[in-house]
N, C-alpha and C. Protein backbone atom coordinates (compact mmCIF):
# COMPACT_ATOMS: atom_id res chain seq x y z
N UNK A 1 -71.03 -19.23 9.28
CA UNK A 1 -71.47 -18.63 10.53
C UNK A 1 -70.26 -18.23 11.37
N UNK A 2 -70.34 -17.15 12.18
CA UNK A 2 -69.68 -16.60 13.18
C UNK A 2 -69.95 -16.98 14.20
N UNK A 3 -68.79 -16.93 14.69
CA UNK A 3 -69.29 -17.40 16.38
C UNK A 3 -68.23 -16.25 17.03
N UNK A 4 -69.09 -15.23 17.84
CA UNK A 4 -68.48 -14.01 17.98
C UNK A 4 -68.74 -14.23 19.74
N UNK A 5 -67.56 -13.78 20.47
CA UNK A 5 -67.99 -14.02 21.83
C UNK A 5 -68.49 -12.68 22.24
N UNK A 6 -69.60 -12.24 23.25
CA UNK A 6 -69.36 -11.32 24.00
C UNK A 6 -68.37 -10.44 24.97
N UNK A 7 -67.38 -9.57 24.88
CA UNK A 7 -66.73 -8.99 25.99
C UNK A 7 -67.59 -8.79 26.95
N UNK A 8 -66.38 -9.36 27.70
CA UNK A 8 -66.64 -8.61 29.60
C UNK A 8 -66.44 -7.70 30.07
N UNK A 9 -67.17 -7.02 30.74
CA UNK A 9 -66.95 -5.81 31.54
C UNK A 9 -66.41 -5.68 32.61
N UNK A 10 -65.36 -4.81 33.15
CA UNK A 10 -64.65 -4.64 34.20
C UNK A 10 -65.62 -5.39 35.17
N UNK A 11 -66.54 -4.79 35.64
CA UNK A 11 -68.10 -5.58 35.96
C UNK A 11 -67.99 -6.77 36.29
N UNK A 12 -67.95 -7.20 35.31
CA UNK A 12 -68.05 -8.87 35.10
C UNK A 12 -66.85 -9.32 35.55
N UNK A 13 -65.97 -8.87 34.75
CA UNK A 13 -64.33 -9.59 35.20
C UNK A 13 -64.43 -9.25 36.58
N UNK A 14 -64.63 -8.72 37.48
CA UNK A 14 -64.02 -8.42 38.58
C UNK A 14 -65.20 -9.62 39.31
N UNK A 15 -66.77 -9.50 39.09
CA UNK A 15 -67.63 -10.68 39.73
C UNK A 15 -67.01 -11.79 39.43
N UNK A 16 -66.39 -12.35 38.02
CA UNK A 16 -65.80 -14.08 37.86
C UNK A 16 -64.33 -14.18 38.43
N UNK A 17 -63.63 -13.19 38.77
CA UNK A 17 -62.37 -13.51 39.76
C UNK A 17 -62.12 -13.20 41.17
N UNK A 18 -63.99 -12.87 41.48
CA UNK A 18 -64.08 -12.45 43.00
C UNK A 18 -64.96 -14.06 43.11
N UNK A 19 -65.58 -14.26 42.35
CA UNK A 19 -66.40 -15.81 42.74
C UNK A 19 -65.08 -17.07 42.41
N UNK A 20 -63.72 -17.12 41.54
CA UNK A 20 -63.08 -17.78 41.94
C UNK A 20 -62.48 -17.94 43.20
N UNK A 21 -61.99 -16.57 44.20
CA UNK A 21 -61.70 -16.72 45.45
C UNK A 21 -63.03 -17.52 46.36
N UNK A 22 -64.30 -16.99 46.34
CA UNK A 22 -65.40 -16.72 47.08
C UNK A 22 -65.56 -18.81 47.11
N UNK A 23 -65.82 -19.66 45.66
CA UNK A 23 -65.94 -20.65 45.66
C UNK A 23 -65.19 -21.69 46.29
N UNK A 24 -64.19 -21.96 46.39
CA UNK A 24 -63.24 -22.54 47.28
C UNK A 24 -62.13 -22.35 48.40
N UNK A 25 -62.19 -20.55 49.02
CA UNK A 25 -61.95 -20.31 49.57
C UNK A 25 -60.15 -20.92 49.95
N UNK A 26 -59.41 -20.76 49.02
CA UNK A 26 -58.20 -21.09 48.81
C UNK A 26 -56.79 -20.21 48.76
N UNK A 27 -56.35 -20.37 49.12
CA UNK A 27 -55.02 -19.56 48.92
C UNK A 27 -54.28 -19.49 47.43
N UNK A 28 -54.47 -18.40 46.75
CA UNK A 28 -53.58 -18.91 45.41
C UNK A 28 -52.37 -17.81 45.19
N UNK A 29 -51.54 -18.21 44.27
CA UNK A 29 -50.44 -17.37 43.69
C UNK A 29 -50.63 -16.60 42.61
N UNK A 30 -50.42 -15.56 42.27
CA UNK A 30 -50.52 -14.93 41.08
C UNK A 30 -51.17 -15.70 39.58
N UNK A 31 -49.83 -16.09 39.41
CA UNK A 31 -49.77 -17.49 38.32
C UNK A 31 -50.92 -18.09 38.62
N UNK A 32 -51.31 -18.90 39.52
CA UNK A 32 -52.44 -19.73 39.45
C UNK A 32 -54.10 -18.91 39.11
N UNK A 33 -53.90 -18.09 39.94
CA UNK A 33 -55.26 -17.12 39.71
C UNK A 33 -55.28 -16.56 38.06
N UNK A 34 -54.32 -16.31 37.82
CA UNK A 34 -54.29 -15.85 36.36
C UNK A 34 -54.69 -17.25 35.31
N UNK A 35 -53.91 -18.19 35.68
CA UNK A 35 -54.50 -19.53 34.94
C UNK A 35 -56.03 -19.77 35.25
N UNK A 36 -56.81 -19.58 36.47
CA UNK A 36 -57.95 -20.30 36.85
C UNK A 36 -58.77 -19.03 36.12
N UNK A 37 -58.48 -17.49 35.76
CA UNK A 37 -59.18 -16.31 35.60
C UNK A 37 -59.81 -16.68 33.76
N UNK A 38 -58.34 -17.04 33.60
CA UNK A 38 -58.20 -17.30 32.17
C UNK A 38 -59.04 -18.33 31.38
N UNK A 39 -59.79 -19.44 32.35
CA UNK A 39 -59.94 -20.86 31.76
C UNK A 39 -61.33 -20.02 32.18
N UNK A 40 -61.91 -19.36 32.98
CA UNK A 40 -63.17 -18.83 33.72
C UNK A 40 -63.32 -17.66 32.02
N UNK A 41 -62.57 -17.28 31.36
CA UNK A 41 -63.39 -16.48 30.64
C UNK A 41 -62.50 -15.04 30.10
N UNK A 42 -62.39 -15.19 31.10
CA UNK A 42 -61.16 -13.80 31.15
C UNK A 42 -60.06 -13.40 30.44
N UNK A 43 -59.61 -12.06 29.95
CA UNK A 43 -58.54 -11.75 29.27
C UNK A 43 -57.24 -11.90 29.85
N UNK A 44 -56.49 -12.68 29.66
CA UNK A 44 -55.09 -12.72 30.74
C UNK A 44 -54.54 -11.43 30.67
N UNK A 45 -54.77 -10.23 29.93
CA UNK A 45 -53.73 -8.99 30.02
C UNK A 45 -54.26 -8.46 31.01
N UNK A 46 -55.72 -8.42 31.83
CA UNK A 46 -56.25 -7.82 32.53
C UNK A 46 -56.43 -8.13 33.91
N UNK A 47 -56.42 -9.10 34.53
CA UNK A 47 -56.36 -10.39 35.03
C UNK A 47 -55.63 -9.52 36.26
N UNK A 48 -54.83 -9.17 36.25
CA UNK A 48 -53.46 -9.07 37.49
C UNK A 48 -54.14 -7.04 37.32
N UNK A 49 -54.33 -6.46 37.08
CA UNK A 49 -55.02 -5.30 37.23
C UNK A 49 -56.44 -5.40 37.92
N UNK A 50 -57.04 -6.30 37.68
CA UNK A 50 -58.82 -6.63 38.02
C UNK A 50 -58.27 -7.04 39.49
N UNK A 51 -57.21 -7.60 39.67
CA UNK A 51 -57.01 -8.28 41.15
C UNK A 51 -56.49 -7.20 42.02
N UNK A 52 -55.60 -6.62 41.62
CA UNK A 52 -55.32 -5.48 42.25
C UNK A 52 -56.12 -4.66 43.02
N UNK A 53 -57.36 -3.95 42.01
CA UNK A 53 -58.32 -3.25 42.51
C UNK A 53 -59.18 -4.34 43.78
N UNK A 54 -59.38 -5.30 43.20
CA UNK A 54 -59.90 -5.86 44.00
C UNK A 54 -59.09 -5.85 45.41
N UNK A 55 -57.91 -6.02 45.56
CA UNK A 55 -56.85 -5.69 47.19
C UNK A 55 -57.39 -4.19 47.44
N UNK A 56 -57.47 -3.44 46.63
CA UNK A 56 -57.73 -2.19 46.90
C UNK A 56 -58.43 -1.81 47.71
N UNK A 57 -59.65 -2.72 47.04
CA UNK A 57 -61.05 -2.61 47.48
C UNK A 57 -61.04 -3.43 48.79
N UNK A 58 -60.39 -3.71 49.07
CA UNK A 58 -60.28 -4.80 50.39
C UNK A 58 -61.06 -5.83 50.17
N UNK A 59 -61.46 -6.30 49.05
CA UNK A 59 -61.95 -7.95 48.50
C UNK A 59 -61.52 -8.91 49.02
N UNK A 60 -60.35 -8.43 48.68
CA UNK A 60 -59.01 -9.92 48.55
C UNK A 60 -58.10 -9.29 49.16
N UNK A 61 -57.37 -10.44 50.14
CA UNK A 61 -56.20 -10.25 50.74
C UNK A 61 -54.71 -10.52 49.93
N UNK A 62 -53.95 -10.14 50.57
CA UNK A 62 -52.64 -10.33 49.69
C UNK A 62 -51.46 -9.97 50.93
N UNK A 63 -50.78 -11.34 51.01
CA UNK A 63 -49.67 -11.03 52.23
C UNK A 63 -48.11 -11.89 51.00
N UNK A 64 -47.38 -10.88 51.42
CA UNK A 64 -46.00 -10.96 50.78
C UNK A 64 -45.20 -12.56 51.35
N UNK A 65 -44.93 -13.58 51.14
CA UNK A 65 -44.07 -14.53 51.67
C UNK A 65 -42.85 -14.81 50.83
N UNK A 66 -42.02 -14.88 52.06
CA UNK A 66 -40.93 -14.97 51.80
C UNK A 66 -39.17 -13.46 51.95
């Protein structure tokens, strides 16, 4: 037997790394969001593009420190 996963759709990826912000309402770093995107389901090559749009979209905030 196969065990074949379903792909996600931009769709999707963008709802499971907009409900990681949305659920704990946290401040994260790149790195971390990409680790928490990744364990949630997600392709890590896509991950930091899906977030982007999402700033785009004015979803998600993003302030430069340092």
């Amino acid at each position: 037997m196969s065990t074949k996963t379903k792909r996600m759709s931009a769709e999707e990826k963008r709802k499971v790394i907009t409900g990681l912000y949305h659920t704990s309402k946290d401040v994260y770093t790149e790195k971390e969001i990409v680790s928490l995107a990744t364990k949630a389901g997600v392709n890590a090559n896509s991950i930091i593009d899906i977030n982007q749009s999402l700033c785009d979209d004015n979803l998600v905030d993003t302030e430069k420190i340092g």
